[in-house]
N, C-alpha and C. Protein backbone atom coordinates (compact mmCIF):
# COMPACT_ATOMS: atom_id res chain seq x y z
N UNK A 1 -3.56 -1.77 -2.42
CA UNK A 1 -2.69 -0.64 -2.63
C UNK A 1 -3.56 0.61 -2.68
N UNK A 2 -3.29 1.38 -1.96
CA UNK A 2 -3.73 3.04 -1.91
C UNK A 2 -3.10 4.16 -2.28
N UNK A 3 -3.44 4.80 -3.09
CA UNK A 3 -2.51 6.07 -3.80
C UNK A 3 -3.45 7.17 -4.06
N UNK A 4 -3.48 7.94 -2.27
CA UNK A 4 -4.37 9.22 -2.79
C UNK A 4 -3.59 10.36 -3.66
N UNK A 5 -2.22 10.36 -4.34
CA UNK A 5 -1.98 11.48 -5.26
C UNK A 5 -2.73 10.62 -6.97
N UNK A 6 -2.63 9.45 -7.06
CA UNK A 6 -3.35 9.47 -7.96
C UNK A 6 -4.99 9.26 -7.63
N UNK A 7 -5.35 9.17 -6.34
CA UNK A 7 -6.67 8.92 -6.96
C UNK A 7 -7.05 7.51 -6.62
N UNK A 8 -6.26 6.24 -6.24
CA UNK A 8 -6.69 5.03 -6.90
C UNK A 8 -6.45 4.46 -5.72
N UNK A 9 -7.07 3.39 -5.48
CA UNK A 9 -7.31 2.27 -5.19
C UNK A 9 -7.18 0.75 -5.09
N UNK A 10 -6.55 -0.05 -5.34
CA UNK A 10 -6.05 -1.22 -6.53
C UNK A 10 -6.34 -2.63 -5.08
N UNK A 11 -7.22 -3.08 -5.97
CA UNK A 11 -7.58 -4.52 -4.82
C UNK A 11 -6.90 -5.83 -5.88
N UNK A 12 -5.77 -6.60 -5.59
CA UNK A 12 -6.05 -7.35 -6.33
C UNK A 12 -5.64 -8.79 -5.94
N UNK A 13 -6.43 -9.71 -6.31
CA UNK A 13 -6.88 -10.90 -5.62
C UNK A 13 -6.01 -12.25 -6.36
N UNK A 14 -5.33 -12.79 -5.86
CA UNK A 14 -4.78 -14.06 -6.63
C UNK A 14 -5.31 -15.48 -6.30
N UNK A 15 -5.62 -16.50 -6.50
CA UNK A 15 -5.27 -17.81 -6.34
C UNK A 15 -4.78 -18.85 -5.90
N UNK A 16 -3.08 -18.13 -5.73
CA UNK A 16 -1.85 -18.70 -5.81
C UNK A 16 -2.07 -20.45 -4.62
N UNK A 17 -3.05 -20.19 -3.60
CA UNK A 17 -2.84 -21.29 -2.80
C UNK A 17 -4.04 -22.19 -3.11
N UNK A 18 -4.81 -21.98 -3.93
CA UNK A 18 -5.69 -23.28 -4.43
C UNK A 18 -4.80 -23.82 -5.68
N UNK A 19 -3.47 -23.27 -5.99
CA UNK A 19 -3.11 -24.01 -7.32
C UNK A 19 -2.20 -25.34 -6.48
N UNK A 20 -2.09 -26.14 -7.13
CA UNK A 20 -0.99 -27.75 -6.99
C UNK A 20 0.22 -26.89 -6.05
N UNK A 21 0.08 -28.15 -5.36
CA UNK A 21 1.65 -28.21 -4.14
C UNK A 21 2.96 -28.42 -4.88
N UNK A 22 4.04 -27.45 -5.12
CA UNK A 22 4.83 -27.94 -6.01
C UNK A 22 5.72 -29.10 -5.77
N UNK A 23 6.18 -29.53 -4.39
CA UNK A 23 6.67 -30.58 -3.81
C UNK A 23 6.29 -30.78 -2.71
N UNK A 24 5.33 -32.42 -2.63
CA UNK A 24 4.60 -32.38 -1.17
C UNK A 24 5.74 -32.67 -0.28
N UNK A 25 6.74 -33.58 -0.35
CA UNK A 25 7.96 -34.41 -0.08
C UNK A 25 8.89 -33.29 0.73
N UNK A 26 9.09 -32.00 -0.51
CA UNK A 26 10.05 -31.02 0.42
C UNK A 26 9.51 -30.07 1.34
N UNK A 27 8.02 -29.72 0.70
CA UNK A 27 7.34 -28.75 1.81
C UNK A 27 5.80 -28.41 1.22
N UNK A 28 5.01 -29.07 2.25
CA UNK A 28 3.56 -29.34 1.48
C UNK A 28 2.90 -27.85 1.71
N UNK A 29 3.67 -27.12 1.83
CA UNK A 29 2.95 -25.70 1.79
C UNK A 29 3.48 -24.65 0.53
N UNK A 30 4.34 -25.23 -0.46
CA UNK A 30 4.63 -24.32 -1.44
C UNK A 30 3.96 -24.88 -2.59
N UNK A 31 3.14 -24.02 -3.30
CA UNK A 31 2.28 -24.11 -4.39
C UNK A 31 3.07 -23.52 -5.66
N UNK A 32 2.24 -24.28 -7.02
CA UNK A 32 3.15 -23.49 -7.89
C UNK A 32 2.52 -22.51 -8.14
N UNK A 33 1.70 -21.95 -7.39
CA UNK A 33 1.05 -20.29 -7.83
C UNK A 33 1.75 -19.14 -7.05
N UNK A 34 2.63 -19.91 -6.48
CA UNK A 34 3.97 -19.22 -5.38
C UNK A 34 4.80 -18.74 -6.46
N UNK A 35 5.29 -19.24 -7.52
CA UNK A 35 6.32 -18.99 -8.30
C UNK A 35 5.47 -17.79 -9.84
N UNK A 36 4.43 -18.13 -9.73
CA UNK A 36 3.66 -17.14 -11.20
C UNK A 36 4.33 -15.81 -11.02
N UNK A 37 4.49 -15.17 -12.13
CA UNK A 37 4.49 -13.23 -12.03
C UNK A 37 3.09 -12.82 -11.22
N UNK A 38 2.12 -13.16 -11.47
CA UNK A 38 0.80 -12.57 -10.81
C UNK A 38 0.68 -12.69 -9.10
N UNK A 39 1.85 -13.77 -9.22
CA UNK A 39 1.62 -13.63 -7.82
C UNK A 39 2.16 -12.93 -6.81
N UNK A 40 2.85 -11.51 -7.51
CA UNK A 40 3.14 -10.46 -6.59
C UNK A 40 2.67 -9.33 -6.80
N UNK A 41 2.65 -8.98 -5.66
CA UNK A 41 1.58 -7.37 -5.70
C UNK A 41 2.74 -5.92 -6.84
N UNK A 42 3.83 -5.91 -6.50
CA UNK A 42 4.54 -5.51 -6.99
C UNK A 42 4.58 -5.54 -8.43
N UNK A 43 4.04 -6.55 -9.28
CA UNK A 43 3.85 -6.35 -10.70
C UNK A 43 3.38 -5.72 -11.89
N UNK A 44 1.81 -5.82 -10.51
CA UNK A 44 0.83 -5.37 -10.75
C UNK A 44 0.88 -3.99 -10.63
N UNK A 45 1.25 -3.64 -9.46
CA UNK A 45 1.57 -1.93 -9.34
C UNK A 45 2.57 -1.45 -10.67
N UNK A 46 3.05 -1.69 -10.72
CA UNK A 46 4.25 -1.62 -11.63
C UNK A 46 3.60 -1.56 -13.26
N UNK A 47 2.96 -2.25 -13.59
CA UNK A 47 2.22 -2.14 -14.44
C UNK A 47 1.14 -1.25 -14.86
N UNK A 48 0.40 -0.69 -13.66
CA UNK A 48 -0.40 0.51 -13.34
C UNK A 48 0.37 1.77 -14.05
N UNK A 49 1.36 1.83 -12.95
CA UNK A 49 2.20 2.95 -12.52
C UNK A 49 2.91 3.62 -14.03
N UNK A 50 3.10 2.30 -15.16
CA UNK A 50 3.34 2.67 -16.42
C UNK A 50 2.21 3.42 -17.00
N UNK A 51 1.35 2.59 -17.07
CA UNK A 51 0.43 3.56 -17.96
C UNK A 51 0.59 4.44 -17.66
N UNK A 52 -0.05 4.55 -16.14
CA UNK A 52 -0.45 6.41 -15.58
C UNK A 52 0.61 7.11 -16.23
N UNK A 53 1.90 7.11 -16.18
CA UNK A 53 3.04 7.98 -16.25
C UNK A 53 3.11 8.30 -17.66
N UNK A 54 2.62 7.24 -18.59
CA UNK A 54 3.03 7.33 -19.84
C UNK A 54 1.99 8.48 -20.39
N UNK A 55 0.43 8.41 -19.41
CA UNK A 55 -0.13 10.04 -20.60
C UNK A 55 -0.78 10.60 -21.73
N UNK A 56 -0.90 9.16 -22.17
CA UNK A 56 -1.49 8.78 -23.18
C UNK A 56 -0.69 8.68 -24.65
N UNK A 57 1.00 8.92 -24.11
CA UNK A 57 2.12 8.45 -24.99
C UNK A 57 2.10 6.80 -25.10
N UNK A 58 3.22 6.58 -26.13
CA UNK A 58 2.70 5.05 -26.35
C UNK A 58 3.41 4.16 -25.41
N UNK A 59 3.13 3.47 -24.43
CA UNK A 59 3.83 2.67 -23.45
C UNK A 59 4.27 1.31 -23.74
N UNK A 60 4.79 1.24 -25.35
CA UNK A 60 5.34 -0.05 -26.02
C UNK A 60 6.63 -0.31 -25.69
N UNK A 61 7.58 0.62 -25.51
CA UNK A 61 8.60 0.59 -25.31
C UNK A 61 9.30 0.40 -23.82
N UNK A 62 7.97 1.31 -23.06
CA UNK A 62 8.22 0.88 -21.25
C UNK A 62 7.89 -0.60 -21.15
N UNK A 63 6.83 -1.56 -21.68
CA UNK A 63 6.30 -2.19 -21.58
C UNK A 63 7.21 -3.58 -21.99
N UNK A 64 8.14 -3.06 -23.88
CA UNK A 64 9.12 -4.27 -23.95
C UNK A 64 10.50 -4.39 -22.38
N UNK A 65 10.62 -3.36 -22.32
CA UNK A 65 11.98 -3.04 -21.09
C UNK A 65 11.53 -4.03 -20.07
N UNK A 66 10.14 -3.88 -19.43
CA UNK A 66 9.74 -4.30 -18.66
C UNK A 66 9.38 -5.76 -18.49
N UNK A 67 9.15 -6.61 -19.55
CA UNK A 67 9.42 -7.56 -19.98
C UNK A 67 10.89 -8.47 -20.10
N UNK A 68 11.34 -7.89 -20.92
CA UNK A 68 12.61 -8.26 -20.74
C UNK A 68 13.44 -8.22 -18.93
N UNK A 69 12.78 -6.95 -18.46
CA UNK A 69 13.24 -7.35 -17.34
C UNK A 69 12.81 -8.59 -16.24
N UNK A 70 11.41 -8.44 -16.25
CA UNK A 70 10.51 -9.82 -16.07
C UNK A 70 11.40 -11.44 -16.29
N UNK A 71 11.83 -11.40 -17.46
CA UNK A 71 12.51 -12.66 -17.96
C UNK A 71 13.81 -12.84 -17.39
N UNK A 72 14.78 -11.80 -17.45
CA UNK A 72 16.15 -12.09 -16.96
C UNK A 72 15.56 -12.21 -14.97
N UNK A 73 14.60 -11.75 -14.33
CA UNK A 73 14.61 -11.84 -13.00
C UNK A 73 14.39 -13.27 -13.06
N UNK A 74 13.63 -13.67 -14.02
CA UNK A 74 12.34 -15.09 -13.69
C UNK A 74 13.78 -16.40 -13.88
N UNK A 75 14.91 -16.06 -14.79
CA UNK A 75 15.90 -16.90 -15.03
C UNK A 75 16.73 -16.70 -14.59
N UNK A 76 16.99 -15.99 -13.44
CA UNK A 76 17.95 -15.74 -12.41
C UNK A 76 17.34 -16.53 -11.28
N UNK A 77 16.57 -16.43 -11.24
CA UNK A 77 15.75 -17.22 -10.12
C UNK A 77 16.10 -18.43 -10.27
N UNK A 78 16.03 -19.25 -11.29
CA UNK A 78 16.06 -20.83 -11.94
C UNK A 78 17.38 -21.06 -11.56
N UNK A 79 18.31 -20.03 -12.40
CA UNK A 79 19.80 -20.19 -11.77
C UNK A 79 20.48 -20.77 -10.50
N UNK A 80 19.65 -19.91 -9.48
CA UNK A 80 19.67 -19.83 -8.64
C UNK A 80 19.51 -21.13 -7.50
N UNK A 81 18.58 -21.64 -8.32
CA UNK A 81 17.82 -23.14 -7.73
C UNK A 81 18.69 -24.21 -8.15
N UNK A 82 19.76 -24.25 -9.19
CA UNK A 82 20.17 -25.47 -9.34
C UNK A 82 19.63 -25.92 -10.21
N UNK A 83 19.47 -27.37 -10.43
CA UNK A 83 19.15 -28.20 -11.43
C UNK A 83 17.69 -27.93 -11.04
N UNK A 84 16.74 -27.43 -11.78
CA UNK A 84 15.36 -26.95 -11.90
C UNK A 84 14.75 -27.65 -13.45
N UNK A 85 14.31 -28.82 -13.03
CA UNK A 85 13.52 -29.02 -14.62
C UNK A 85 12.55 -28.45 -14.90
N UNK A 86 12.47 -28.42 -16.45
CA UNK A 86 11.54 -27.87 -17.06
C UNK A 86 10.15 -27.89 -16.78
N UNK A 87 10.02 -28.53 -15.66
CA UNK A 87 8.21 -28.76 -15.34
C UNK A 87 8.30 -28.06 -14.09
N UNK A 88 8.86 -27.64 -13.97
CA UNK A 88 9.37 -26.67 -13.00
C UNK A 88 8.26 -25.42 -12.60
N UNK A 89 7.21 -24.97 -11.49
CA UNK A 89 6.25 -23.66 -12.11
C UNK A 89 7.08 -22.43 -12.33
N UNK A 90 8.17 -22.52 -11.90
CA UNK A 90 9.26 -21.19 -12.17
C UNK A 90 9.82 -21.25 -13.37
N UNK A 91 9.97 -22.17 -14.43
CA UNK A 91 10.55 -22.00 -15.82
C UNK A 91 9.21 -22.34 -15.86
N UNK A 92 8.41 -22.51 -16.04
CA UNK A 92 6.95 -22.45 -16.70
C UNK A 92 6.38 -21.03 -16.47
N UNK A 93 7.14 -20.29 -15.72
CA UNK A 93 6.25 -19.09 -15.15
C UNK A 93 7.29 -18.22 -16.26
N UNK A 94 8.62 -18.47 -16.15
CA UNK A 94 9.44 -17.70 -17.30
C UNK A 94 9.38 -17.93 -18.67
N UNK A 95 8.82 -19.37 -18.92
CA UNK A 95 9.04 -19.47 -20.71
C UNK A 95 6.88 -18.43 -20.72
N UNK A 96 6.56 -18.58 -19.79
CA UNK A 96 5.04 -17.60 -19.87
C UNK A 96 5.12 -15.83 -20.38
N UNK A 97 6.37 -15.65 -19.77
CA UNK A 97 6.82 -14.29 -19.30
C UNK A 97 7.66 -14.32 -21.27
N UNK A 98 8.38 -14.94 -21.21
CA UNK A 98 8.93 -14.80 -23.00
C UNK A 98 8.26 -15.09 -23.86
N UNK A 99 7.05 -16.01 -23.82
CA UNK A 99 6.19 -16.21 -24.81
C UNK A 99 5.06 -14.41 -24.73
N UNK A 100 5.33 -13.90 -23.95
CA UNK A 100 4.45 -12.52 -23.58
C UNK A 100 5.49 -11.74 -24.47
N UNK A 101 6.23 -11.90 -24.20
CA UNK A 101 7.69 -10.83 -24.58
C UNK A 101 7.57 -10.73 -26.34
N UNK A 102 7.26 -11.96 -26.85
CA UNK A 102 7.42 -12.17 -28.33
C UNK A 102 6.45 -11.85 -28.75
N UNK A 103 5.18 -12.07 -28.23
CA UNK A 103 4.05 -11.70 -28.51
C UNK A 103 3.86 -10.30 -28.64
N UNK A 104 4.11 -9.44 -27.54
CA UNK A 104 4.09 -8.20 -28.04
C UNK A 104 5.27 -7.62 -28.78
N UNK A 105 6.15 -8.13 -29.07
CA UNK A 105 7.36 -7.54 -29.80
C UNK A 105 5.80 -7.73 -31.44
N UNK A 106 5.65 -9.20 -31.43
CA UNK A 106 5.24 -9.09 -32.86
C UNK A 106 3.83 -8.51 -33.14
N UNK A 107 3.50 -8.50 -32.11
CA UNK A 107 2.24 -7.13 -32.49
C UNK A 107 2.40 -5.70 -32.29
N UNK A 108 3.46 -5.32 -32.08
CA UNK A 108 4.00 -3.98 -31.63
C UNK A 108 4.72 -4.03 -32.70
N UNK A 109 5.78 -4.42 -33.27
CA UNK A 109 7.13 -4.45 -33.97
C UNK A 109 8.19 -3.61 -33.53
N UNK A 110 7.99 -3.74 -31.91
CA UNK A 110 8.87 -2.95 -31.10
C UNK A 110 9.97 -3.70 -30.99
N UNK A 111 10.78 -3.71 -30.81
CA UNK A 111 12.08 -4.13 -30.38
C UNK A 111 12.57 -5.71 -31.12
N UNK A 112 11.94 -5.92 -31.75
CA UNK A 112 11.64 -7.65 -31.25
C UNK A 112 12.63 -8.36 -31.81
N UNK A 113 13.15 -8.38 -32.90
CA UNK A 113 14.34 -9.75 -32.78
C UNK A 113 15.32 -9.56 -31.95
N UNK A 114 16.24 -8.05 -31.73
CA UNK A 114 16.76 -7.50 -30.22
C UNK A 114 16.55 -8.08 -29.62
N UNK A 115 14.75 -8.24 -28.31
CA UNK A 115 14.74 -8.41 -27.53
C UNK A 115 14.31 -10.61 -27.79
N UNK A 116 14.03 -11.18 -28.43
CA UNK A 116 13.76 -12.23 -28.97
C UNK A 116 15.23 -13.38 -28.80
N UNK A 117 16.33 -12.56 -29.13
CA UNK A 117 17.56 -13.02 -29.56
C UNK A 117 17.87 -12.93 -28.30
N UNK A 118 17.95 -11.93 -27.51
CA UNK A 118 18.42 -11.82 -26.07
C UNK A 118 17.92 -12.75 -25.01
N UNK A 119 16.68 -12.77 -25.12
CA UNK A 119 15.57 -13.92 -24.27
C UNK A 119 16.10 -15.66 -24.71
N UNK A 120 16.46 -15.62 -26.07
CA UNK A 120 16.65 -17.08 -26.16
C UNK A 120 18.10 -17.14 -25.58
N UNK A 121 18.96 -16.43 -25.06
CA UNK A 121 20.22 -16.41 -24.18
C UNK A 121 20.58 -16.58 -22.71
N UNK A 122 18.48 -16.64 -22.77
CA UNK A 122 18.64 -17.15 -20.93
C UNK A 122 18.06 -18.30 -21.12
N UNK A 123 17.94 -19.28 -21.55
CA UNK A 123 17.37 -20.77 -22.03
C UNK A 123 19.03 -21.54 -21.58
N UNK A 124 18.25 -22.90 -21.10
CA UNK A 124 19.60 -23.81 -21.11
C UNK A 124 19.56 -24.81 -22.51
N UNK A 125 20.33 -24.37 -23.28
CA UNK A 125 19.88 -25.06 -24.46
C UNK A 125 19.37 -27.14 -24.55
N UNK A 126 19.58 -27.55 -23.03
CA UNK A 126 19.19 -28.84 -22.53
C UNK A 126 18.07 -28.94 -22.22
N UNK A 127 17.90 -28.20 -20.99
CA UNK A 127 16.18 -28.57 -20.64
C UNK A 127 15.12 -27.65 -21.08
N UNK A 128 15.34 -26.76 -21.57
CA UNK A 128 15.05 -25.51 -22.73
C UNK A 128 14.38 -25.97 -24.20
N UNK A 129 14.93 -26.93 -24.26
CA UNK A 129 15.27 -27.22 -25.93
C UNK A 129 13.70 -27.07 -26.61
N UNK A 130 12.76 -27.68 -26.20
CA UNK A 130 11.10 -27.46 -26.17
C UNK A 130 11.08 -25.75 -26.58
N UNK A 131 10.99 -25.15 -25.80
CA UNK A 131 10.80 -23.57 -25.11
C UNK A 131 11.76 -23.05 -26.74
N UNK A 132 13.05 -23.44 -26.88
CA UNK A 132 13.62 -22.69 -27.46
C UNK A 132 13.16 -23.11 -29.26
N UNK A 133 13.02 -23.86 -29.50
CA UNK A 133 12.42 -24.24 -30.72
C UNK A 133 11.32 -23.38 -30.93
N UNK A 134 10.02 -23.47 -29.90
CA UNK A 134 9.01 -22.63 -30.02
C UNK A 134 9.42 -21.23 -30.31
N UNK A 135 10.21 -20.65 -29.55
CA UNK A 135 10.72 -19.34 -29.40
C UNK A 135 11.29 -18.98 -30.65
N UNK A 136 12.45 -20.10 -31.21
CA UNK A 136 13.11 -19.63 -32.59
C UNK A 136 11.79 -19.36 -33.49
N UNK A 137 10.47 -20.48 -33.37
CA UNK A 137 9.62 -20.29 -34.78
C UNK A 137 8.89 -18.69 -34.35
N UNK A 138 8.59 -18.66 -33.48
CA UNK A 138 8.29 -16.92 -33.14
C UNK A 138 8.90 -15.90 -33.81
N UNK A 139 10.22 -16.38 -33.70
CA UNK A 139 11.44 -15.16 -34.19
C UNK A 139 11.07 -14.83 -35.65
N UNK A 140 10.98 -16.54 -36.10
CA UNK A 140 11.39 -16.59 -37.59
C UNK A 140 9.46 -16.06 -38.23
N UNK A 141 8.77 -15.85 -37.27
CA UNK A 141 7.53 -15.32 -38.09
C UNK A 141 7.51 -14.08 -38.19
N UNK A 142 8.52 -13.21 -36.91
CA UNK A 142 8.47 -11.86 -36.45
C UNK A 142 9.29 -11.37 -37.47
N UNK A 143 10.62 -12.43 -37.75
CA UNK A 143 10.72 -11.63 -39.02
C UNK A 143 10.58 -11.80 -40.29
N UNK A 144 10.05 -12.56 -40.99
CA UNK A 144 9.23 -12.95 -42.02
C UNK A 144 8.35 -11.61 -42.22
N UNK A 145 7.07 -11.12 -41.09
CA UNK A 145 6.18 -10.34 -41.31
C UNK A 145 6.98 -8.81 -41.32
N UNK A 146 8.30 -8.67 -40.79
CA UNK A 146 8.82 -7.63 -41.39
C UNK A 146 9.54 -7.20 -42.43
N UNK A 147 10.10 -8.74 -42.83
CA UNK A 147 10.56 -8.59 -44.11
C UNK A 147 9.93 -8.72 -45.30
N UNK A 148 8.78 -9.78 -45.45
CA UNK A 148 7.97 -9.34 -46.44
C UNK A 148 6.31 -8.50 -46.31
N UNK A 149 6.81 -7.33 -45.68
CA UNK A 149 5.23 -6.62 -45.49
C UNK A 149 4.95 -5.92 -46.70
């Protein structure tokens, strides 16, 4: 990516086809590094493009939005596929993307049972059930540390 009004440059290099074939059977050319967030250039820009804009204001709040948006795309996707189990690299790439989401909610104390409560609403409470347990004990530490600080 090239952006002579800012200045920059951006080389960035992925993996995605030395990771595991996700089904040799349906098509021995899709990897699960096909399905990661990292594995689009678009993320990455996108992520840039916040800081720069933000200015040295605090970019916690672009950053939860952006997340959350991350998650509802990554579980629209799953939707999309049908019966997708949980070993799935696309719900492994989304419960990655909400375990990020909680994480900075609870080191930020931005948004977070809001956005926490909302995220556990794209889970299938069946093949989820793993993911969502983890997720509830997240909640219940995020708010623990705000209620007794």
């Amino acid at each position: 990516m090239i952006d002579p009004v800012e200045n920059l440059v951006v080389v960035y290099l992925t993996n995605k086809i030395n990771s595991p074939v996700t089904d040799k059977a349906a098509n021995p050319n899709n990897f699960n590094g096909n399905w990661y967030t990292a594995s689009t250039l678009g993320f990455v820009a996108q992520l840039l493009y916040q800081g720069l804009q933000n200015h040295g204001t605090d970019p916690n709040n672009a950053y939860s939005a952006l997340l959350e948006d991350m998650a509802e795309s990554k579980f629209a996707l799953v939707a999309e596929g049908g019966s997708v189990p949980a070993t799935h690299p696309l719900v492994r790439s989304g419960y990655a993307v909400l375990e990020a989401m909680a994480a900075h909610a609870n080191a930020t104390h931005s948004h977070g049972p809001q956005l926490l409560q909302r995220a556990l609403t794209l889970l299938d409470d069946t093949r989820d059930a793993e993911e969502l347990a983890k997720l509830k004990k997240m909640l219940n530490k995020f708010l623990n540390a705000v209620l007794y600080k």
